[in-house]
N, C-alpha and C. Protein backbone atom coordinates (compact mmCIF):
# COMPACT_ATOMS: atom_id res chain seq x y z
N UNK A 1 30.22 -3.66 70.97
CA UNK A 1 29.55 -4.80 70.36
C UNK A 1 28.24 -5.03 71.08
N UNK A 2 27.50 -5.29 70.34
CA UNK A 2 25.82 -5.57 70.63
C UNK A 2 25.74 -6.83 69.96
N UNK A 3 25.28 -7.52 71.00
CA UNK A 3 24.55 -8.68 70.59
C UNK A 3 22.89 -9.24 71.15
N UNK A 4 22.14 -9.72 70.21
CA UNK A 4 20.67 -10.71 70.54
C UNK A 4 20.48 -11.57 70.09
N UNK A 5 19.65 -11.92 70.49
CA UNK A 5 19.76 -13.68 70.41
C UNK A 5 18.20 -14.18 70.53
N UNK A 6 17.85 -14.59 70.04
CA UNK A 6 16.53 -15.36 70.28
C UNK A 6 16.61 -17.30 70.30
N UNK A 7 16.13 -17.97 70.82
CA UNK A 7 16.65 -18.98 70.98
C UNK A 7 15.33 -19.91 70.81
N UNK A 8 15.32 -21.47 70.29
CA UNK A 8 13.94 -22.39 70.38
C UNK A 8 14.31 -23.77 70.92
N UNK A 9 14.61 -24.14 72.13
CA UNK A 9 15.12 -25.04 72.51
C UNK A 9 14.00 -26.15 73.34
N UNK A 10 14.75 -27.17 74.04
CA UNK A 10 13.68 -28.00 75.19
C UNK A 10 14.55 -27.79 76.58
N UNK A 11 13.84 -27.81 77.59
CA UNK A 11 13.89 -27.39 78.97
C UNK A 11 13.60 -28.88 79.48
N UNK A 12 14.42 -29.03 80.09
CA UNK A 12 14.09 -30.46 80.97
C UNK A 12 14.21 -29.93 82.31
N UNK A 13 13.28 -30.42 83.23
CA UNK A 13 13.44 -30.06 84.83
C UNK A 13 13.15 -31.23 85.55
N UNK A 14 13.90 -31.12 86.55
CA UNK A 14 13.83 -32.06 87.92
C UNK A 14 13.95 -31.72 89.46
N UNK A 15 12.92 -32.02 89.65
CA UNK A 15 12.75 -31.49 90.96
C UNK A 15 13.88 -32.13 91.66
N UNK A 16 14.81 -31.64 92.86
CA UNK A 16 15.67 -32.37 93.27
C UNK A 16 15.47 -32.07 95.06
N UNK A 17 14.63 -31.40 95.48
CA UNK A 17 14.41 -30.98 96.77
C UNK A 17 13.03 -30.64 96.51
N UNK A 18 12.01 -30.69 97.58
CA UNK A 18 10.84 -30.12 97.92
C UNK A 18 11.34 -28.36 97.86
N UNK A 19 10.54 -28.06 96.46
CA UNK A 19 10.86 -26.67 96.11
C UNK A 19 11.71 -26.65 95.40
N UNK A 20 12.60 -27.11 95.44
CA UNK A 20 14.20 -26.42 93.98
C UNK A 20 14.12 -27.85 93.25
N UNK A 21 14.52 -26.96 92.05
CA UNK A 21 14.25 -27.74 90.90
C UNK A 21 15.82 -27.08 90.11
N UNK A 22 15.71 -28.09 89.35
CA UNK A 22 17.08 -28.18 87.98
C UNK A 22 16.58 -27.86 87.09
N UNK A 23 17.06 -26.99 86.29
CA UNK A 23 16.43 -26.90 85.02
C UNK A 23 17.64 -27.03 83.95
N UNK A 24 17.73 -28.25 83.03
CA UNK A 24 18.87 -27.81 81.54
C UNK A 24 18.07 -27.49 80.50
N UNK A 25 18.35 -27.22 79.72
CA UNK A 25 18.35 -26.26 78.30
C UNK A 25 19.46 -26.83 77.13
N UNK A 26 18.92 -26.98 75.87
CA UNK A 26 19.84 -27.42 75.01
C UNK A 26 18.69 -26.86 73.88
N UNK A 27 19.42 -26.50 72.63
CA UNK A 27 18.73 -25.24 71.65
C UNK A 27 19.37 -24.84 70.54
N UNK A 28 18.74 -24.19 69.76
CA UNK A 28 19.56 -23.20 68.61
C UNK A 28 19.47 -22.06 68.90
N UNK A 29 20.22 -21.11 68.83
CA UNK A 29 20.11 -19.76 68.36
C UNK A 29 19.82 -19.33 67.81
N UNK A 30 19.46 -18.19 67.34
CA UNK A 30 19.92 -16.98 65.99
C UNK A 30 19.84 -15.98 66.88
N UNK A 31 21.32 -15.48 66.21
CA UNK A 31 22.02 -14.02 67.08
C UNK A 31 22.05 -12.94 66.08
N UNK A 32 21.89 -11.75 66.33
CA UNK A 32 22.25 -10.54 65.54
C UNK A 32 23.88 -9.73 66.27
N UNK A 33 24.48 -9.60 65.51
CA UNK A 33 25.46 -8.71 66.50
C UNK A 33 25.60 -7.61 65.63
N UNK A 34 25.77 -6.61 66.08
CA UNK A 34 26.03 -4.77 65.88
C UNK A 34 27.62 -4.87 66.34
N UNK A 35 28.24 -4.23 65.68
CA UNK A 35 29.76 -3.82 65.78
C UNK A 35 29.88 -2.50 64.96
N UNK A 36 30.53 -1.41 66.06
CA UNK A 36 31.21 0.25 65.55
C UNK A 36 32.33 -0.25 65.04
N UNK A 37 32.95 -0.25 63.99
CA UNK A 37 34.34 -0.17 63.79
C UNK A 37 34.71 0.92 63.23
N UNK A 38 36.37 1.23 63.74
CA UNK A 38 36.88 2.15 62.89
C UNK A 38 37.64 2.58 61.96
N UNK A 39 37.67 2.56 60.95
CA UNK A 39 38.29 2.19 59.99
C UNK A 39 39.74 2.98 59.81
N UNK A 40 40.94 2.63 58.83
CA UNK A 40 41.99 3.25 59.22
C UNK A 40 42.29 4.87 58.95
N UNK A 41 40.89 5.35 58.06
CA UNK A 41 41.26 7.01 57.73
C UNK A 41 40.49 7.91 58.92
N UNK A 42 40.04 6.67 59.93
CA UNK A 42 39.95 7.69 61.04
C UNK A 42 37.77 7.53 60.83
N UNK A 43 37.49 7.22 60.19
CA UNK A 43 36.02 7.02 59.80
C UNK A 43 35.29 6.09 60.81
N UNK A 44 34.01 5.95 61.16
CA UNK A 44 33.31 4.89 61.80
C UNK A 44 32.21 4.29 60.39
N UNK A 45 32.35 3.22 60.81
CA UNK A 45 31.19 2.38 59.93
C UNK A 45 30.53 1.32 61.08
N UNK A 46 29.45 1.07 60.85
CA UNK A 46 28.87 0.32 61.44
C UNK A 46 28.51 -1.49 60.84
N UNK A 47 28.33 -2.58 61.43
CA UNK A 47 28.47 -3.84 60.58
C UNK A 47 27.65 -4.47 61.52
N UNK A 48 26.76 -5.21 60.43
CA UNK A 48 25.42 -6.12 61.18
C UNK A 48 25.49 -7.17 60.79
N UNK A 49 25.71 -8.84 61.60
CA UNK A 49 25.73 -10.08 60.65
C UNK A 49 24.84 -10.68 61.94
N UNK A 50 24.46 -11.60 60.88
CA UNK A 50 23.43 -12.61 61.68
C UNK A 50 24.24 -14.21 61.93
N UNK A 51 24.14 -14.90 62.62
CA UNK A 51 24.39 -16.03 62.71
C UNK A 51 23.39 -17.41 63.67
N UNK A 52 23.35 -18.26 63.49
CA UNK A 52 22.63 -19.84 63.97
C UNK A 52 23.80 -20.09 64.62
N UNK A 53 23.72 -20.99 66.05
CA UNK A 53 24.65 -21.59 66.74
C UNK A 53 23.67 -22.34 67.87
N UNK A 54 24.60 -23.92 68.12
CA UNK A 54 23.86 -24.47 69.55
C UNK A 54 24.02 -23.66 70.51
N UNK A 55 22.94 -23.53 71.52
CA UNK A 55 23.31 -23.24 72.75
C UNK A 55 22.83 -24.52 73.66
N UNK A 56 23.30 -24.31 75.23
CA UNK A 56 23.03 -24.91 76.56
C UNK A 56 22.99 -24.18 77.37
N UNK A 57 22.63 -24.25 78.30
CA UNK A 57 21.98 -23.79 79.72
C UNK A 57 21.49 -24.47 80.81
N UNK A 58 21.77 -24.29 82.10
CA UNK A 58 21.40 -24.51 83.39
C UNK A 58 20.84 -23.38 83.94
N UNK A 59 19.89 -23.93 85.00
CA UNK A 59 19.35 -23.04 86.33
C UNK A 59 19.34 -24.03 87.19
N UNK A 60 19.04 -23.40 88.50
CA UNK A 60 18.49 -23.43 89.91
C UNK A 60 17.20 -22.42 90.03
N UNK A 61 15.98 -23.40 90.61
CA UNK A 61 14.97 -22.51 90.77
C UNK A 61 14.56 -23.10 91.84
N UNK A 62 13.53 -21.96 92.62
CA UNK A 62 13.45 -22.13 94.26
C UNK A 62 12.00 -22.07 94.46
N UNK A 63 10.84 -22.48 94.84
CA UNK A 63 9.73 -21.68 95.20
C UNK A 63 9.20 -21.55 96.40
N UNK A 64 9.32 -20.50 97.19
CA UNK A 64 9.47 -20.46 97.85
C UNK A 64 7.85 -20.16 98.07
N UNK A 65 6.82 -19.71 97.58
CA UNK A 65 4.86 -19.66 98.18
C UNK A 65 4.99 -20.41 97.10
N UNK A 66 3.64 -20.95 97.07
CA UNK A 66 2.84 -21.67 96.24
C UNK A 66 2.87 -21.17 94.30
N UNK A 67 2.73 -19.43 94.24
CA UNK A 67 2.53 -19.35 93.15
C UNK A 67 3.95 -18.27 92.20
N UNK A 68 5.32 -18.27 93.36
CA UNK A 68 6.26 -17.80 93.06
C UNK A 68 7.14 -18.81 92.66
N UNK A 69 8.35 -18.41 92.04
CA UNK A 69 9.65 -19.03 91.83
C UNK A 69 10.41 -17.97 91.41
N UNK A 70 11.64 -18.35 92.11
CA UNK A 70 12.79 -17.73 91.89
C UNK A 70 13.78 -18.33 91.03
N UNK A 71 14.69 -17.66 90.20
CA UNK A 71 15.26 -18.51 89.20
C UNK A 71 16.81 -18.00 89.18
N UNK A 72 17.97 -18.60 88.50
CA UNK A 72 18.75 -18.14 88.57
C UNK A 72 19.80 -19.18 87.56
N UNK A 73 20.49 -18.33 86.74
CA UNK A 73 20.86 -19.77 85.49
C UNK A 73 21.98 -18.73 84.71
N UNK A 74 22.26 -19.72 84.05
CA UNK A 74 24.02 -19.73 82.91
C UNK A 74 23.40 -20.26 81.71
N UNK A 75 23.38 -19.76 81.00
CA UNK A 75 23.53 -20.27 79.26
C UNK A 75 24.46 -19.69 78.42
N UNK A 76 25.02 -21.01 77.30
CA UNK A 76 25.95 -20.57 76.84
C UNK A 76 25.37 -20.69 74.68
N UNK A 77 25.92 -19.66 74.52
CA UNK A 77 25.50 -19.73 72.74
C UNK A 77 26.94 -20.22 72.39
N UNK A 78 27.07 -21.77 71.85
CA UNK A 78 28.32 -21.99 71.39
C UNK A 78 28.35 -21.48 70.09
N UNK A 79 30.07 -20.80 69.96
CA UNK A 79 30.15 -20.17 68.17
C UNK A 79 31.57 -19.68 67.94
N UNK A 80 32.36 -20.92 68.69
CA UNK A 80 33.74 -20.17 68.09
C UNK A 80 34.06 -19.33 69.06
N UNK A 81 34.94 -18.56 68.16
CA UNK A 81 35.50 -16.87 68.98
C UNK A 81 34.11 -15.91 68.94
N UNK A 82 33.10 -15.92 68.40
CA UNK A 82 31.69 -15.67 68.79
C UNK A 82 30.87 -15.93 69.69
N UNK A 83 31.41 -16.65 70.58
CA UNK A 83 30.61 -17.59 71.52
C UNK A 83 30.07 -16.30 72.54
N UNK A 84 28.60 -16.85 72.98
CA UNK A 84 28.37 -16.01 74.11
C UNK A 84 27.75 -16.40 75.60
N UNK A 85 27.53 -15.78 76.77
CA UNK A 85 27.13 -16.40 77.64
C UNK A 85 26.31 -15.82 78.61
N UNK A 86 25.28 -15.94 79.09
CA UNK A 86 24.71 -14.61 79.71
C UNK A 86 23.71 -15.58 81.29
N UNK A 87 24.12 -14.82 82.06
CA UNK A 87 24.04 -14.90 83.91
C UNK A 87 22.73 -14.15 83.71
N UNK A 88 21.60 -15.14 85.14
CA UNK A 88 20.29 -14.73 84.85
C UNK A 88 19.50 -14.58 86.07
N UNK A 89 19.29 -13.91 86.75
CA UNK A 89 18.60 -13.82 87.81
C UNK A 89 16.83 -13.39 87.74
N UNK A 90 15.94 -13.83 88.35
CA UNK A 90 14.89 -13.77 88.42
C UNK A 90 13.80 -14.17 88.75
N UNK A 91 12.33 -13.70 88.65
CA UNK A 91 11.48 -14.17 89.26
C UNK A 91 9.99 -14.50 88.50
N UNK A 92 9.32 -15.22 88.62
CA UNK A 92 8.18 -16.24 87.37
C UNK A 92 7.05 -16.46 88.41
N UNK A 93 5.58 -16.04 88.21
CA UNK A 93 4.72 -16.58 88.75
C UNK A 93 3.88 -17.67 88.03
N UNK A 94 3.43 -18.63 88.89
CA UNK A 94 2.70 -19.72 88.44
C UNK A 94 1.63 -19.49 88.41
N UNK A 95 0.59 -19.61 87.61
CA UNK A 95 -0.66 -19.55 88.14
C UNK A 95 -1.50 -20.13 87.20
């Protein structure tokens, strides 16, 4: 299973320490998912559906110079037994 997702949400942040900041996330989706299945005479077919769903999300971000930040966050695409969730590590310059 393959899934993407593109998402258009608002980001709220709060600084909560000199340097780290909170970041939530609240949004829509639209996901594509790809699925191989195999059917029972032994055949593969392939199946593409699209779907809209809320998502949410958190981070922790750090900056540690002036024009870096480090980031690191959980978001979740709510959708049922579709639901998805994806762990995020990384790094963003300011400038």
């Amino acid at each position: 299973r393959d899934v993407r997702a593109v998402t258009f949400g608002v980001n709220w942040e709060v600084e909560l320490l000199h340097g780290i900041t909170n970041h939530l996330r609240v949004g829509v989706a639209r996901k594509r998912t790809d699925r191989e299945l195999t059917l029972a005479s032994g055949a593969r077919a392939d199946e593409r559906s699209y779907g809209t769903a809320p998502y949410v999300g958190a981070s922790l971000s750090y900056q540690p110079v002036r024009d870096v930040r480090l980031l690191a966050g959980f978001d979740y695409i709510i959708d049922g037994r579709g639901s998805n969730y994806l762990f995020s590590v990384g790094a963003s310059g300011e400038f």
